[in-house]
C-alpha atoms as a PDB file:
ATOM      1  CA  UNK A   1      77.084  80.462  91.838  1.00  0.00           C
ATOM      2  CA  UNK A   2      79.663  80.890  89.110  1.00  0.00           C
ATOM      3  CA  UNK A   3      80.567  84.248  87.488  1.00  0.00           C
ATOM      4  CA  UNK A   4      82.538  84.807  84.440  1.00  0.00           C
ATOM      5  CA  UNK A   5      86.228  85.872  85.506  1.00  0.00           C
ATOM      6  CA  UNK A   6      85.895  88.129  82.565  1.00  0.00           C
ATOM      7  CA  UNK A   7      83.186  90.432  84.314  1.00  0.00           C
ATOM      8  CA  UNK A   8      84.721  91.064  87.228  1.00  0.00           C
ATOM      9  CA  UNK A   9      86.099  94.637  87.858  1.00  0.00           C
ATOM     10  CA  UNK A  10      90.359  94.860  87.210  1.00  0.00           C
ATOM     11  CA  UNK A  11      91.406  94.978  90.443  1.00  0.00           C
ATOM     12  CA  UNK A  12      89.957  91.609  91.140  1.00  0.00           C
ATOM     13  CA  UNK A  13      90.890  89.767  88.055  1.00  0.00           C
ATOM     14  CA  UNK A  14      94.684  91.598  88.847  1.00  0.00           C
ATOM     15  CA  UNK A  15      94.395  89.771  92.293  1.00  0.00           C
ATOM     16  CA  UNK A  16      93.360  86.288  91.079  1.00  0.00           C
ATOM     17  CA  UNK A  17      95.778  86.769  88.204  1.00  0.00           C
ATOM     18  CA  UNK A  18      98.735  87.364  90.941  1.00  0.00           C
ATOM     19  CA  UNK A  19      97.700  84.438  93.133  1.00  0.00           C
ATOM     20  CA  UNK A  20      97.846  82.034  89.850  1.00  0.00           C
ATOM     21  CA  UNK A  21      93.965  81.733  89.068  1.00  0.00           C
ATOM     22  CA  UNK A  22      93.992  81.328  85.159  1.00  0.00           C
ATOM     23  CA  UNK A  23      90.004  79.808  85.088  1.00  0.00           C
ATOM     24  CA  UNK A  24      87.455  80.781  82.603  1.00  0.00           C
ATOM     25  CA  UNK A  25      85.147  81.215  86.063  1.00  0.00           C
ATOM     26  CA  UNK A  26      85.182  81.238  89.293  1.00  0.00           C
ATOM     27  CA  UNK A  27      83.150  80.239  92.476  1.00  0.00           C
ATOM     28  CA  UNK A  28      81.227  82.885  94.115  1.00  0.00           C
ATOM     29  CA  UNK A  29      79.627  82.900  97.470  1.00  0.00           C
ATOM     30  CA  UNK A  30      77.111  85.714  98.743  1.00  0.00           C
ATOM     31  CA  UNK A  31      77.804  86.120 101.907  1.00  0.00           C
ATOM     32  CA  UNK A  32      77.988  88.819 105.163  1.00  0.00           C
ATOM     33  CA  UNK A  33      80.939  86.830 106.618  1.00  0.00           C
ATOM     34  CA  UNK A  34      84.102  85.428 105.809  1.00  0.00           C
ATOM     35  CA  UNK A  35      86.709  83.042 107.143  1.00  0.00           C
ATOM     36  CA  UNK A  36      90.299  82.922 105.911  1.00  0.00           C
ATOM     37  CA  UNK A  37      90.932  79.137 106.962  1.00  0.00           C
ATOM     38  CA  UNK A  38      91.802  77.246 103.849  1.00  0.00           C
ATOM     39  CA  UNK A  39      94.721  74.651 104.818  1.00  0.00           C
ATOM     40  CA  UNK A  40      96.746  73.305 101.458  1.00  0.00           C
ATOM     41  CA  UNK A  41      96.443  69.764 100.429  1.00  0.00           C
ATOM     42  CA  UNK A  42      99.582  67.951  99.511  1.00  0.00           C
ATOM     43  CA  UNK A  43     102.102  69.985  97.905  1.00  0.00           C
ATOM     44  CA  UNK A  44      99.668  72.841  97.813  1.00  0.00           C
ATOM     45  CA  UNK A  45      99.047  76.010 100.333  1.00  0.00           C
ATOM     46  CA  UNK A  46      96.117  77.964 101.048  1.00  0.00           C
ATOM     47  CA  UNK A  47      95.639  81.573 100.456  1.00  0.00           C
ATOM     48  CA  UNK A  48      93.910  84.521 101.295  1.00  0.00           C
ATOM     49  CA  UNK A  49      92.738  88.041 100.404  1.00  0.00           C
ATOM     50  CA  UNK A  50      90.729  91.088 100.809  1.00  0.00           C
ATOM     51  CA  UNK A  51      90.139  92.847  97.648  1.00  0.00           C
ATOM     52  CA  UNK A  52      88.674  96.062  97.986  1.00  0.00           C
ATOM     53  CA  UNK A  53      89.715 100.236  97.204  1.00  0.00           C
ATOM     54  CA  UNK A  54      92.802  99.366  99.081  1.00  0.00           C
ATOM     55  CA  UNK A  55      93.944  95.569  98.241  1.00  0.00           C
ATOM     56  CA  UNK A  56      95.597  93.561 101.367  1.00  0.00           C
ATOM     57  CA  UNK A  57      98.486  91.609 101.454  1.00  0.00           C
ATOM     58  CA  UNK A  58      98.354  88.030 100.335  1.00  0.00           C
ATOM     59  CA  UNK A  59      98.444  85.633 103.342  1.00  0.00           C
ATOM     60  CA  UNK A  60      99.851  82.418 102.372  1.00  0.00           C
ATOM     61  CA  UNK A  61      99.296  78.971 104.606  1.00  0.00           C
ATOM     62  CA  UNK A  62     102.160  76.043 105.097  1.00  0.00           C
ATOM     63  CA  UNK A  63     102.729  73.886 102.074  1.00  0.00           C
ATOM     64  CA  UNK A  64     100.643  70.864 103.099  1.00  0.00           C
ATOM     65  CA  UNK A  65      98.142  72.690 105.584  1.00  0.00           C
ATOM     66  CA  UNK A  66      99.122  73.610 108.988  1.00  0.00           C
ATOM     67  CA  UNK A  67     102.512  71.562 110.265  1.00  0.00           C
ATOM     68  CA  UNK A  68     101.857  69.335 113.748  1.00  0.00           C
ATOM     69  CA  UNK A  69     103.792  70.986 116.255  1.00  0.00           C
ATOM     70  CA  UNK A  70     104.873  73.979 114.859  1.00  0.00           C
ATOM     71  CA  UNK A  71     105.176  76.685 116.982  1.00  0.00           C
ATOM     72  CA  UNK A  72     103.643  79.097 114.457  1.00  0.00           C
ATOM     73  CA  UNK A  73     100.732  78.598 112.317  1.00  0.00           C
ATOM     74  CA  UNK A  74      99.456  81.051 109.442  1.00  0.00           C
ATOM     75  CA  UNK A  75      96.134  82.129 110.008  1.00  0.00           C
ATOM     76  CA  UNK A  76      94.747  80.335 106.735  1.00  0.00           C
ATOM     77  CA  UNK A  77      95.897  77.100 108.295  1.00  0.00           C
ATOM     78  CA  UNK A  78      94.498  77.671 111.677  1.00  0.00           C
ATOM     79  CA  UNK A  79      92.207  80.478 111.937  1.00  0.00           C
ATOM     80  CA  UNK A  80      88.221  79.354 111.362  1.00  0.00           C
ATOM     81  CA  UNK A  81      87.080  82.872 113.017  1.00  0.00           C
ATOM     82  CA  UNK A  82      84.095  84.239 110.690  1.00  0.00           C
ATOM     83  CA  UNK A  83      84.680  87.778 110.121  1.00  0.00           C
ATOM     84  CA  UNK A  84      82.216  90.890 108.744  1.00  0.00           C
ATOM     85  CA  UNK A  85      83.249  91.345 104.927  1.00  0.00           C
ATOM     86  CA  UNK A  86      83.221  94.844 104.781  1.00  0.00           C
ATOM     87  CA  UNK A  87      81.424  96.334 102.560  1.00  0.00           C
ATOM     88  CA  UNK A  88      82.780  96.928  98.450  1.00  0.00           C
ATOM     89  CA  UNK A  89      85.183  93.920  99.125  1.00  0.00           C
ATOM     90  CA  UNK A  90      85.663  90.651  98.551  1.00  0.00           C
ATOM     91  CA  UNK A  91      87.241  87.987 100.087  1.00  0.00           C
ATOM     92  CA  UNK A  92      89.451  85.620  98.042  1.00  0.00           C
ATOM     93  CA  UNK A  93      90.366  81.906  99.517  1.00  0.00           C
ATOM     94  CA  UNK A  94      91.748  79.029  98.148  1.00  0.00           C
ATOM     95  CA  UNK A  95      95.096  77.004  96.837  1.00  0.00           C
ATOM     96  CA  UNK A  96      97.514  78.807  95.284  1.00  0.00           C
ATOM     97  CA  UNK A  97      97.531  78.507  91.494  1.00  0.00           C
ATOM     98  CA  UNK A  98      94.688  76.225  92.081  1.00  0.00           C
ATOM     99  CA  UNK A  99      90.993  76.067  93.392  1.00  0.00           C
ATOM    100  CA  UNK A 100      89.904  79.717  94.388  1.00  0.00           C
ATOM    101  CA  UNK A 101      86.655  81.320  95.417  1.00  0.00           C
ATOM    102  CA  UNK A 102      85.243  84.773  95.976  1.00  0.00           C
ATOM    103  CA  UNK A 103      83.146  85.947  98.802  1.00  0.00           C
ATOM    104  CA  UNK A 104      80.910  89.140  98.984  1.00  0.00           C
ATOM    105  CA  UNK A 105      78.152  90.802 100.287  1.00  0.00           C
ATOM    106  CA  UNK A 106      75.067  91.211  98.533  1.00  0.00           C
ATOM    107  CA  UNK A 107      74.894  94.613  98.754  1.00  0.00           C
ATOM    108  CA  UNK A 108      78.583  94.558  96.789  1.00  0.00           C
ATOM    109  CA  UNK A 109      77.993  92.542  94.314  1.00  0.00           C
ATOM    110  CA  UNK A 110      77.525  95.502  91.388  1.00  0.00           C
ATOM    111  CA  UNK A 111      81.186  96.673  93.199  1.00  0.00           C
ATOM    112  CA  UNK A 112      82.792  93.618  91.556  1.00  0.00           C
ATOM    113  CA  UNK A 113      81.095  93.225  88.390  1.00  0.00           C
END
C-alpha cells in the first residue's frame, strides 16, 4: 500500500528526511517481520533503520551492493535474516536518497500515523 509521507508521525518523516527520501508517498508493507538486506544498484547503497521511541543508527551498505571478496560485508548487503519488528516500530529499507519503504506491524500501524 502507499501512505501519504505527510501522515506519518515526526519522528518518521525526520528519519526518511535524514536518509534523503523527499517523495510525496511512500511504500508501506504490513508485516510481523523484517529483513535489512537491500544491496545498492550502481552508484547507489542500501540502507536501513528501525524507527521507533528510541531511533537506531542508520546502517549503510557498499556503494554498488556487497563488493566480491571483501573481507567485510554490511549487513544490508549480506544479511537476508527475517527478524520480529518489534512492536511501535518500523523498519525503513531502501537506496539512499532514492527508493525507500516502510515496514510495520499491524498492530502499529495507528503508532506511525
Amino acid at each position: 500500500m502507499k501512505l501519504r509521507v505527510a501522515s506519518l508521525k515526526k519522528h518518521v518523516k525526520s528519519a526518511l528526511k535524514a536518509l534523503g527520501y523527499t517523495k510525496r508517498e511512500i511504500d508501506v508493507e504490513l508485516s510481523d517481520k523484517y529483513s535489512m538486506y537491500y544491496p545498492g544498484d550502481d552508484g547507489c547503497r542500501g540502507v536501513f533503520q528501525l524507527v521507533g521511541a528510541r531511533p537506531s543508527a542508520v546502517i549503510r551498505g557498499a556503494f554498488g551492493g556487497a563488493a566480491l571478496g571483501a573481507k567485510e560485508q554490511s549487513p544490508v548487503d549480506s544479511d537476508t535474516t527475517r527478524r520480529e519488528l518489534p512492536e511501535k516500530t518500523v523498519a525503513i529499507l531502501g537506496q539512499e536518497g532514492g527508493f525507500v519503504s516502510l515496514t510495520i506491524t499491524a498492530r502499529s500501524f495507528s503508532d506511525v500515523m
